[in-house]
N, C-alpha and C. Protein backbone atom coordinates (compact mmCIF):
# COMPACT_ATOMS: atom_id res chain seq x y z
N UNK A 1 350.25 171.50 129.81
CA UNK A 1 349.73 170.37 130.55
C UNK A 1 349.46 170.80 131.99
N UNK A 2 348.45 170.19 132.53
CA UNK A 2 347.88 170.59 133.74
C UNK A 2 348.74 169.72 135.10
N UNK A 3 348.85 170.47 136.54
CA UNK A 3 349.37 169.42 137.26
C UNK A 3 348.08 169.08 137.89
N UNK A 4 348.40 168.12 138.34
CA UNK A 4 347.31 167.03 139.29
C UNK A 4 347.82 167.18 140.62
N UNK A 5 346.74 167.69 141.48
CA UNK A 5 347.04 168.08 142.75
C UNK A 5 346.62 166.82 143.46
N UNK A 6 347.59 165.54 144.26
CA UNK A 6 347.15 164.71 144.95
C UNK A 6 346.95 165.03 146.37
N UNK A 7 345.67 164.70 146.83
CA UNK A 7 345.33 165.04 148.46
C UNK A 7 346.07 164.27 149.15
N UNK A 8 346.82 164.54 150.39
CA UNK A 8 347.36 163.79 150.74
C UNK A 8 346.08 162.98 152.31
N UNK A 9 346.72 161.75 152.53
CA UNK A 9 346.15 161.11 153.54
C UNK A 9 347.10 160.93 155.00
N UNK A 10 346.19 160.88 155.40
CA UNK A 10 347.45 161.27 157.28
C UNK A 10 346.15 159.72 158.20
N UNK A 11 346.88 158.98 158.93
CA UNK A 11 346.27 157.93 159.10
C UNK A 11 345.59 158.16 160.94
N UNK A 12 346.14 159.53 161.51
CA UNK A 12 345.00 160.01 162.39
C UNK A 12 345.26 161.76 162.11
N UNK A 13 343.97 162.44 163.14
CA UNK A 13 344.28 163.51 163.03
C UNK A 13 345.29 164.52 163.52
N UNK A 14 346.12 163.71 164.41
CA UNK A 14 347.37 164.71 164.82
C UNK A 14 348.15 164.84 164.47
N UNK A 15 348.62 163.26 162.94
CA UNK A 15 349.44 163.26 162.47
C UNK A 15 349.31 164.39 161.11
N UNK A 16 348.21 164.42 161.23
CA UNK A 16 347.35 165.26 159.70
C UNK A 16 348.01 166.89 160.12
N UNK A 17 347.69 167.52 161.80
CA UNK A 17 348.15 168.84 161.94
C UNK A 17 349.11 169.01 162.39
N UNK A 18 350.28 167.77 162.63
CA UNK A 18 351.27 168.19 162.99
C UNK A 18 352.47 167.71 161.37
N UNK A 19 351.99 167.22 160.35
CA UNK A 19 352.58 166.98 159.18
C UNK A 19 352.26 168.24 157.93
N UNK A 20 350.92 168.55 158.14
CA UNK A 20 349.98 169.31 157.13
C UNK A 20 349.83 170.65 157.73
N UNK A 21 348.95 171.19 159.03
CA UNK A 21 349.26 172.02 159.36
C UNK A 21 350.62 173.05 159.52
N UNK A 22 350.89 172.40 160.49
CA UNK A 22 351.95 173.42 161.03
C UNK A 22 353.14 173.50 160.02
N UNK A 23 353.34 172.69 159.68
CA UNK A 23 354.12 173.13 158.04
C UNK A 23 354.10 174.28 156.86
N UNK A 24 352.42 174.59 156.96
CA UNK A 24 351.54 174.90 156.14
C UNK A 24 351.46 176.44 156.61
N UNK A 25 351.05 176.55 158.26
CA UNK A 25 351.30 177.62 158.65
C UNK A 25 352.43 178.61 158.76
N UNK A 26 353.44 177.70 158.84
CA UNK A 26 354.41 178.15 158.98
C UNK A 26 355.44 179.28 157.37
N UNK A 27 355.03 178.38 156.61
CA UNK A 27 355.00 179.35 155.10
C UNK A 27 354.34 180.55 155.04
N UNK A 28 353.06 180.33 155.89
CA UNK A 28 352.10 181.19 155.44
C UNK A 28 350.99 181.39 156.50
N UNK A 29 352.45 182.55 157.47
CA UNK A 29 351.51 183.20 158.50
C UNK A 29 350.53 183.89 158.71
N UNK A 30 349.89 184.18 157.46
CA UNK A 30 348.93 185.43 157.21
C UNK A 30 347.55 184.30 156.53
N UNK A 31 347.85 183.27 156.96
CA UNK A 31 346.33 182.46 155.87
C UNK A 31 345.72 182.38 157.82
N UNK A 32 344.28 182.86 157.64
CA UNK A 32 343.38 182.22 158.65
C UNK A 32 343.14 180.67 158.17
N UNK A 33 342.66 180.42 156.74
CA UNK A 33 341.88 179.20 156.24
C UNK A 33 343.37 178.11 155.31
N UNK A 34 343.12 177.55 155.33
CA UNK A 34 343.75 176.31 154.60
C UNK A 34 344.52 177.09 153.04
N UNK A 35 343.06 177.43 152.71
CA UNK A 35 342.82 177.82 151.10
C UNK A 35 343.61 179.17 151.06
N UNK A 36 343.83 179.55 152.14
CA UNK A 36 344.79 180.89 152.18
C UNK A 36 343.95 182.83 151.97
N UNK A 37 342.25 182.27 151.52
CA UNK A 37 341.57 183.33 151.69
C UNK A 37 340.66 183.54 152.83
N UNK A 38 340.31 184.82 152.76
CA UNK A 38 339.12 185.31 153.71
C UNK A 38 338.03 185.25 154.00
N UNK A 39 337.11 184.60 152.74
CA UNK A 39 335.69 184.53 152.84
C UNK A 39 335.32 183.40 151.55
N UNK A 40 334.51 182.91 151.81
CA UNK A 40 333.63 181.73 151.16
C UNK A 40 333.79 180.88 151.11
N UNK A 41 332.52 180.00 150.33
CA UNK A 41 332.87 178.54 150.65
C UNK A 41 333.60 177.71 149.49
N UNK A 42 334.30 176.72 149.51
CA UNK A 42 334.50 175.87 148.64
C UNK A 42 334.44 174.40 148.59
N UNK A 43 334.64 174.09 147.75
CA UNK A 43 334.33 172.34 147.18
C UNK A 43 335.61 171.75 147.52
N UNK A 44 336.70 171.96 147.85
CA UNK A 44 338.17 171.73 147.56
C UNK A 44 338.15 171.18 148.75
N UNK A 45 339.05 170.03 148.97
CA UNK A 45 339.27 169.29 150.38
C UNK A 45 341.24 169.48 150.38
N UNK A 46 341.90 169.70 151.52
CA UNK A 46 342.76 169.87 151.94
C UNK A 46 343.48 168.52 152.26
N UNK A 47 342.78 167.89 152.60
CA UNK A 47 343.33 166.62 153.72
C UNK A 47 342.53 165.43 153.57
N UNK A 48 342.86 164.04 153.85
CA UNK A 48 342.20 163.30 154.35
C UNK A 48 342.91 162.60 155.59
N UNK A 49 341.98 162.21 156.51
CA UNK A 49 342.57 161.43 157.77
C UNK A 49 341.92 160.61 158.22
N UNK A 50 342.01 159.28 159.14
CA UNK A 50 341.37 158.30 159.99
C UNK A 50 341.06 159.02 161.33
N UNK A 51 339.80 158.69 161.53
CA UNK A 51 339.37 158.46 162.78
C UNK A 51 338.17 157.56 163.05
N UNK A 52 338.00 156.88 164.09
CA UNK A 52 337.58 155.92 164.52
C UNK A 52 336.47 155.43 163.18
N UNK A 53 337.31 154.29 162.91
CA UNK A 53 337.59 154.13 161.63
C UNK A 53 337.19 154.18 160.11
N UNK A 54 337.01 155.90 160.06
CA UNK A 54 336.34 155.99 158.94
C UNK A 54 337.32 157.44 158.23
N UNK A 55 337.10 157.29 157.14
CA UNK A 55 338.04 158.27 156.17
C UNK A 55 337.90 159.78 156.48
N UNK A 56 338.11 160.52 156.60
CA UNK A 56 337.24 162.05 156.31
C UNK A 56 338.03 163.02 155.76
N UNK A 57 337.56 163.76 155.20
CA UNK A 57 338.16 164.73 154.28
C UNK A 57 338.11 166.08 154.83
N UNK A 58 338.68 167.41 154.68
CA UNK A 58 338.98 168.42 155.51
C UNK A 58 338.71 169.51 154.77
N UNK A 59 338.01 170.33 154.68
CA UNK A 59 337.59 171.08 153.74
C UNK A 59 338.68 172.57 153.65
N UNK A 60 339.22 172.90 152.34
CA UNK A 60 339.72 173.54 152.38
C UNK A 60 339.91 175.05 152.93
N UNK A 61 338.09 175.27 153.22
CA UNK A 61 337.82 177.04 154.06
C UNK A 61 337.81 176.33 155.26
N UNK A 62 338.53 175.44 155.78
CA UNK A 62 338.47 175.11 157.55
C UNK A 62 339.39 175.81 157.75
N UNK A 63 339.06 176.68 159.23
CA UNK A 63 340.19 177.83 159.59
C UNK A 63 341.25 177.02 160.74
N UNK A 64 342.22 177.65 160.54
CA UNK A 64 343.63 177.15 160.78
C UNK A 64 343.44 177.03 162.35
N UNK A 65 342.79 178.19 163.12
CA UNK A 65 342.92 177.99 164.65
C UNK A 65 341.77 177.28 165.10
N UNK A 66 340.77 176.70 164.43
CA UNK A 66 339.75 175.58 164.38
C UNK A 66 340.54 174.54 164.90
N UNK A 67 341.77 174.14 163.70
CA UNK A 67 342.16 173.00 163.84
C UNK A 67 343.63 172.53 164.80
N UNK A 68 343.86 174.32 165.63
CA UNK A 68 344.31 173.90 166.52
C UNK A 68 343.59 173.59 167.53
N UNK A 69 342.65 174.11 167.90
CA UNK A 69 341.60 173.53 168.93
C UNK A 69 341.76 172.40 168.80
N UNK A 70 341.36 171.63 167.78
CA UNK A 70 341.42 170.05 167.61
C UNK A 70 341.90 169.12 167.77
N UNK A 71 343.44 169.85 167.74
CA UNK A 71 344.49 169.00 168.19
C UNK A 71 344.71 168.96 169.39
N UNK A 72 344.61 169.97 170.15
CA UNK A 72 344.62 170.33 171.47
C UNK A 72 343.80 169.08 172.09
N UNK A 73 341.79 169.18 171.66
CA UNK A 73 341.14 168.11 172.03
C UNK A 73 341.93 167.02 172.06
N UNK A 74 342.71 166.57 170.92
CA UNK A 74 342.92 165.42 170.40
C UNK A 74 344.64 164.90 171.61
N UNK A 75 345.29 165.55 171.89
CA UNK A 75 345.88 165.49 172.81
C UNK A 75 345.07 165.56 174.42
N UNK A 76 344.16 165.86 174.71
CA UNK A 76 343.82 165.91 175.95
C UNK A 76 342.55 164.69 175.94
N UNK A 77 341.95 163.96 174.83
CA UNK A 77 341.08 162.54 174.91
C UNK A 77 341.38 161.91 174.11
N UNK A 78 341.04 160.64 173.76
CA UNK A 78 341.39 159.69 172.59
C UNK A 78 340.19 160.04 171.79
N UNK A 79 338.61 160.92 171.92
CA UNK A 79 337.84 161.11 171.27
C UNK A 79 337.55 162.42 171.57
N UNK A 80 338.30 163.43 170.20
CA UNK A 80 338.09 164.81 170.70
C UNK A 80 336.76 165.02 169.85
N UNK A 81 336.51 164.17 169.03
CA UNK A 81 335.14 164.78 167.93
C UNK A 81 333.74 163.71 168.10
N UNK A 82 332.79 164.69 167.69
CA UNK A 82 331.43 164.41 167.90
C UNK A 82 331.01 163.64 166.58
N UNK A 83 330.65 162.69 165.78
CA UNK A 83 330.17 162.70 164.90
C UNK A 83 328.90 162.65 164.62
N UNK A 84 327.92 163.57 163.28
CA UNK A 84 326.92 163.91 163.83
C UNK A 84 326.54 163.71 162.09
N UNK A 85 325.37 163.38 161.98
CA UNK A 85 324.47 163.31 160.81
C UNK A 85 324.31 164.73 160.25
N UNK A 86 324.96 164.77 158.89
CA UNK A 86 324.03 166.09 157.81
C UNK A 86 322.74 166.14 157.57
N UNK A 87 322.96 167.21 157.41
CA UNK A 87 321.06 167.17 157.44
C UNK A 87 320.03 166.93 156.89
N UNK A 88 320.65 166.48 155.66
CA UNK A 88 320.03 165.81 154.60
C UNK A 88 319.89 163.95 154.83
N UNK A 89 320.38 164.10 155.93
CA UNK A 89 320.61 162.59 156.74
C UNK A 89 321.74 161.51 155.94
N UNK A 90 322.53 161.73 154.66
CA UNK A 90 323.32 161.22 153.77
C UNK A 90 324.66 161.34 154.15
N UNK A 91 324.89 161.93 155.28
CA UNK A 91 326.53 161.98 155.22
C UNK A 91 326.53 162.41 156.82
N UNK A 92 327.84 162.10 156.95
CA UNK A 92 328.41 162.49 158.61
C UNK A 92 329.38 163.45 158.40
N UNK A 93 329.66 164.26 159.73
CA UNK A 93 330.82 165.56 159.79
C UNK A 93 331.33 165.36 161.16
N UNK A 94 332.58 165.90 161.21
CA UNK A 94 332.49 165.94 162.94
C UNK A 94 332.80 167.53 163.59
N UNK A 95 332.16 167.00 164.92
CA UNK A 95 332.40 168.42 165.36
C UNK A 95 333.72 168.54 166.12
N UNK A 96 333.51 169.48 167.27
CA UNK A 96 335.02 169.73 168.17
C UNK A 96 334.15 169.68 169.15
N UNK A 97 334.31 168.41 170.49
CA UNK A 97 333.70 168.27 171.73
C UNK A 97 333.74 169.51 172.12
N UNK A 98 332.68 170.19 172.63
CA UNK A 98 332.63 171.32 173.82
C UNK A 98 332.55 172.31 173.02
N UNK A 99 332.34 172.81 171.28
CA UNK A 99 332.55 173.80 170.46
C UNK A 99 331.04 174.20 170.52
N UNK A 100 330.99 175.91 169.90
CA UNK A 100 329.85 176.19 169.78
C UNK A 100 329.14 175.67 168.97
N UNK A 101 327.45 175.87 168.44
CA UNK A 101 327.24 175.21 166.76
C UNK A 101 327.68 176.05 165.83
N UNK A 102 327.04 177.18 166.37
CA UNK A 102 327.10 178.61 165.13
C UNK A 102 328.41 178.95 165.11
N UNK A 103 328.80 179.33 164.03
CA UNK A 103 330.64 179.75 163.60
C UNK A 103 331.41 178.84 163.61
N UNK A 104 331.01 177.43 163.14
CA UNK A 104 332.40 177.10 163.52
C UNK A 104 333.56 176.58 162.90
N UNK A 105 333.18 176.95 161.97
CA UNK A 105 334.75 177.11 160.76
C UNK A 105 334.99 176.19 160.68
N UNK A 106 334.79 174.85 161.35
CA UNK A 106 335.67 173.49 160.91
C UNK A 106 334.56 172.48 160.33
N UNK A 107 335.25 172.52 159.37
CA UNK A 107 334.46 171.51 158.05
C UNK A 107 335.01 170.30 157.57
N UNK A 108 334.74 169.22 157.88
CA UNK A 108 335.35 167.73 158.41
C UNK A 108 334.30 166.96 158.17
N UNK A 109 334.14 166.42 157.05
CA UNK A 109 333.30 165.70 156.17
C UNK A 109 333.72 163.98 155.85
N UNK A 110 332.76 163.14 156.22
CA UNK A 110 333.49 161.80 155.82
C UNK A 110 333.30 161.10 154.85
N UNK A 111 334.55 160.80 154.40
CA UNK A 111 334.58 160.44 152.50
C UNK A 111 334.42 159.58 152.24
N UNK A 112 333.67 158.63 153.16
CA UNK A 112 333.67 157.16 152.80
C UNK A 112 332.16 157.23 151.87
C-alpha cells in the first residue's frame, strides 16, 4: 500500500519558513532545493501558505537560500512579494521585492 504524502498549509509565510524550512534544513544540510536535488524542474509542491489573501503553493525545486531571502523581506515589510501575472496570463506567482528576474530559484505559484 502506498503512503499519501499530505502538503502541509502554514497560514503566512514566516510561519511556513520558520515551521517547514528551518526544520527541514536542519536534517539536511547538504539540500540547496526543498526536493533535496541539484538540477531540474518539478511538478511537486512543498508547501502551501497565505498571503494577502490568497493560497499559494511552493514549488518543490525552490532553493532553500531563495527562501531565506524571503523571510528576511518578510521580516523587514509587511509586503515582501511582488505578485505578477504568468505568462500565459492564467495564473499569478510571486516574486522577492528588489530580486533579479533571471535565476531566481523561487517558485511560488497561487493555488487558488
Amino acid at each position: 500500500m502506498s503512503t499519501i504524502n499530505v502538503i502541509p498549509e502554514y497560514k503566512d509565510f514566516s510561519e511556513f519558513y520558520v515551521k517547514g524550512v528551518l526544520p527541514h534544513k536542519e536534517l539536511n544540510p547538504t539540500h540547496i532545493r526543498l526536493d533535496g536535488k541539484m538540477l531540474g524542474s518539478t511538478r511537486n509542491f512543498s508547501a502551501y501558505f497565505w498571503y494577502s489573501g490568497k493560497k499559494w503553493k511552493v514549488g518543490a525545486d525552490t532553493h532553500i537560500d531563495r527562501l531565506k531571502l524571503a523571510y528576511e523581506a518578510c521580516k523587514a515589510s509587511d509586503e515582501p512579494f511582488v505578485i505578477k501575472s504568468t505568462r500565459d496570463k492564467k495564473g499569478q506567482y510571486l516574486e522577492i521585492k528588489g530580486q533579479p528576474i533571471r535565476d531566481k530559484k523561487f517558485y511560488v505559484y497561487n493555488a487558488g
